[in-house]
N, C-alpha and C. Protein backbone atom coordinates (compact mmCIF):
# COMPACT_ATOMS: atom_id res chain seq x y z
N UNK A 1 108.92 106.92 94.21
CA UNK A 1 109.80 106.43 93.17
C UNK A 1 108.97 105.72 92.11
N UNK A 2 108.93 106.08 91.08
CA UNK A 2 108.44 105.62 89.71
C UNK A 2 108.92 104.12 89.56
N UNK A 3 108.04 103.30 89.33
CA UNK A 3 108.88 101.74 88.55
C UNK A 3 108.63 102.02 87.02
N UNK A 4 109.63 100.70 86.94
CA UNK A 4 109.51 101.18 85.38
C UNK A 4 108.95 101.54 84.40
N UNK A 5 107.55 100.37 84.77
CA UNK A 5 106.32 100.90 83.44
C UNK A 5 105.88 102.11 84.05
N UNK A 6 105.55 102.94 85.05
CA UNK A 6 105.90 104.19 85.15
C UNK A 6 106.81 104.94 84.16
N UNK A 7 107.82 104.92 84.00
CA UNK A 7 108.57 105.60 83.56
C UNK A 7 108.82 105.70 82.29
N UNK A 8 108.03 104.29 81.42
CA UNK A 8 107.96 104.15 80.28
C UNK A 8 106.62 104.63 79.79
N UNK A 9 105.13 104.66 80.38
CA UNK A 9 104.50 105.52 80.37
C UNK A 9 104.91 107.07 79.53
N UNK A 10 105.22 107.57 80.82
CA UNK A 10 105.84 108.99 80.96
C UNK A 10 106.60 109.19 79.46
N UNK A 11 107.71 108.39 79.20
CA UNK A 11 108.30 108.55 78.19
C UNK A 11 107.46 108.61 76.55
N UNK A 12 106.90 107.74 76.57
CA UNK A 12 105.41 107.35 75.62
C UNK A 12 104.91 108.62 75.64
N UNK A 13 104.18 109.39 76.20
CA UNK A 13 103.58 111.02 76.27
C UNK A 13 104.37 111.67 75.72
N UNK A 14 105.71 111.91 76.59
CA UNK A 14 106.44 112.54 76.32
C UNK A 14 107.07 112.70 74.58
N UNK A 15 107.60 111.55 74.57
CA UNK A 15 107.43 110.89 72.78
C UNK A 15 106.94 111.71 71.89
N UNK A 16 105.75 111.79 72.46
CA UNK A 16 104.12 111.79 71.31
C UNK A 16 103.74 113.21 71.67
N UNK A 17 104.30 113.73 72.49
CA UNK A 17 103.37 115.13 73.06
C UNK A 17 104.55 115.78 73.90
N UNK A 18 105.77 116.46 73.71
CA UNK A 18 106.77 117.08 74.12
C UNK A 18 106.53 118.08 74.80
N UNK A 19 106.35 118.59 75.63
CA UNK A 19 106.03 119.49 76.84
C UNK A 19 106.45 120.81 75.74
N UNK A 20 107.53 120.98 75.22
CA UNK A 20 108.08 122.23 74.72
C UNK A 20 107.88 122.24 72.81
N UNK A 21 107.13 121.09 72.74
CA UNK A 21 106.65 120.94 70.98
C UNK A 21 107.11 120.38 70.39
N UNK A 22 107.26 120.45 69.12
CA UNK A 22 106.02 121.52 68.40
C UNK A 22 105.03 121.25 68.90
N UNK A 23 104.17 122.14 68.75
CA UNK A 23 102.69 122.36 68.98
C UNK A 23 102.25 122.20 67.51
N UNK A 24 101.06 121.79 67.31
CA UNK A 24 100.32 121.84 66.01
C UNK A 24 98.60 121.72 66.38
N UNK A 25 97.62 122.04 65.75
CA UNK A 25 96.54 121.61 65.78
C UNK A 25 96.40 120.36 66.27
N UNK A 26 96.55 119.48 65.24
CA UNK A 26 96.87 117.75 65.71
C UNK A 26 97.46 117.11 66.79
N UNK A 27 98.10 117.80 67.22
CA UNK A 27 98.93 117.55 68.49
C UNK A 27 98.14 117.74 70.23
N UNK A 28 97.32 119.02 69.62
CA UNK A 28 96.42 119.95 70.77
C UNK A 28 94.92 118.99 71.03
N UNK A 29 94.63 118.15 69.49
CA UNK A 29 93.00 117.63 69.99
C UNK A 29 93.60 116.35 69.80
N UNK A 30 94.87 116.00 69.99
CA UNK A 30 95.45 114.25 70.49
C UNK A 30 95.63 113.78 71.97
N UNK A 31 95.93 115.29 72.53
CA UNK A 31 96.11 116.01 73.95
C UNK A 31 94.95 115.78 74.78
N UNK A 32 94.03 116.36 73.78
CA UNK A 32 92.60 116.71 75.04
C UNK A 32 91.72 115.25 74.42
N UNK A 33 92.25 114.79 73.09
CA UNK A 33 91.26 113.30 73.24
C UNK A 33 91.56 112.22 74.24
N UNK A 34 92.93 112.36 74.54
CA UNK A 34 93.32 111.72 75.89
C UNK A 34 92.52 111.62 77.02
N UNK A 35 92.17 112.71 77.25
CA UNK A 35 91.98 113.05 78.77
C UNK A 35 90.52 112.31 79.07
N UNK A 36 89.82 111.87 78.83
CA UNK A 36 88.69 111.18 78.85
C UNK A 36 89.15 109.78 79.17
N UNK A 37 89.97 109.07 78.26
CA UNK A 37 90.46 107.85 78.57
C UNK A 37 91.24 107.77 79.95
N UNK A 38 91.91 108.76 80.16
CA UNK A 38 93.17 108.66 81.74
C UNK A 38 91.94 109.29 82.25
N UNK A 39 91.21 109.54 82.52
CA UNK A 39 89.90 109.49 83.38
C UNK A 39 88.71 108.92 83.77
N UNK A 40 89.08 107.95 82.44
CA UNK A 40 88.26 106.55 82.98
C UNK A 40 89.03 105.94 83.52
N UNK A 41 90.32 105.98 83.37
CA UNK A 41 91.30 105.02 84.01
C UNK A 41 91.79 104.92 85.22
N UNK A 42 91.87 106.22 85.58
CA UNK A 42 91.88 106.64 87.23
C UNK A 42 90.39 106.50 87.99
N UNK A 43 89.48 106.61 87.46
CA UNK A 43 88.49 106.53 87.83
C UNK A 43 87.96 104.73 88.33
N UNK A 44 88.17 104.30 87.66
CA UNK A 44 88.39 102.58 87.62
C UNK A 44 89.40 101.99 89.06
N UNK A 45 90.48 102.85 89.07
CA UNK A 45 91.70 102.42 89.34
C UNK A 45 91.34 102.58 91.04
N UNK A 46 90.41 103.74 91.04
CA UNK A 46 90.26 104.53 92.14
C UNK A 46 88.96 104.31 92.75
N UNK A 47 87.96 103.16 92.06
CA UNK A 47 86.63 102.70 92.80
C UNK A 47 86.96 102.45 94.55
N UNK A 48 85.64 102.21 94.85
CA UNK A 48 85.76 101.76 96.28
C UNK A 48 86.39 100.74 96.88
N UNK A 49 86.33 99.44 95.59
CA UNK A 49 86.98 98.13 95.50
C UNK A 49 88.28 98.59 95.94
N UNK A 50 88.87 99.19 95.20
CA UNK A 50 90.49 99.22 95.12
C UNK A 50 91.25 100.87 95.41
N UNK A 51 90.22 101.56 95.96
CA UNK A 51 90.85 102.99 96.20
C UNK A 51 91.77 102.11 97.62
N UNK A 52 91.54 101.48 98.21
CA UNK A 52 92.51 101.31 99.57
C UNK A 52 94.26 101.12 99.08
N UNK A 53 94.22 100.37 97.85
CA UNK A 53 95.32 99.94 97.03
C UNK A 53 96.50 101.34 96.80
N UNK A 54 95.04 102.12 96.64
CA UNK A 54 95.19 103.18 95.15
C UNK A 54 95.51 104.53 95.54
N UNK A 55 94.58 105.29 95.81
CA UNK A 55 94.28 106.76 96.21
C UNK A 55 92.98 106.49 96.56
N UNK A 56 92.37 107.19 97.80
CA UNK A 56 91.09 107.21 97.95
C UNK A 56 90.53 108.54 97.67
N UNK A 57 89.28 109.13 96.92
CA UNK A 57 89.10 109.93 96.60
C UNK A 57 89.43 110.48 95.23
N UNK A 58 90.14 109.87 94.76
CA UNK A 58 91.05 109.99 93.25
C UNK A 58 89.77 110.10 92.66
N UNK A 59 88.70 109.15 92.73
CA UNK A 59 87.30 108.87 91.11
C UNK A 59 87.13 110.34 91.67
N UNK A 60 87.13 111.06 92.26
CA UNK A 60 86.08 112.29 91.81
C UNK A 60 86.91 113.53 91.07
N UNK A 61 87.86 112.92 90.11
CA UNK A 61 88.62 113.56 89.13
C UNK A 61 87.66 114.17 88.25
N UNK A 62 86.43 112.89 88.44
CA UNK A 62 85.72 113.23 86.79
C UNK A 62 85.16 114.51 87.10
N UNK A 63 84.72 114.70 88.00
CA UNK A 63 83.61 115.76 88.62
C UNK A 63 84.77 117.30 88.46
N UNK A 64 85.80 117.21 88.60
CA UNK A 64 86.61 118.23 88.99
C UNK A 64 87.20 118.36 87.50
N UNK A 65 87.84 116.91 86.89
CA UNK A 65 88.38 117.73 85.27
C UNK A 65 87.13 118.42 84.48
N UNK A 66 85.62 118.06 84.31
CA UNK A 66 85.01 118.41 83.54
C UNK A 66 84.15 119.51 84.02
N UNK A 67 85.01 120.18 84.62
CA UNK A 67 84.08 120.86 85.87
C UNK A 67 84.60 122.14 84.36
């Protein structure tokens, strides 16, 4: 179950980047400039410190998105 700032997240993307569009140029490299930041962020989220909290195994996103 999502809490709220979850869900307000989600909505924020959604907002800004609509699953079904428009699509535009601008829209496509706002998309993929993202993905670096929510991959430091999971990556952080997901250290050794705090993977017990978190997900364990999650940091090796980086290795697998930029794969």
């Amino acid at each position: 179950m999502q809490t709220s700032d979850e869900r307000e997240l989600v909505e924020v993307i959604e907002a800004h980047l609509p699953y079904d569009g428009p699509h535009s140029r601008d829209t496509v490299i706002a998309a993929a400039e993202g993905l670096p930041h929510l991959i430091r962020y999971l990556n952080n989220a997901t250290q050794p410190g705090t993977a017990r909290r978190t997900l364990e195994w999650a940091n090796t996103i980086d290795s697998a998105a930029v794969s």
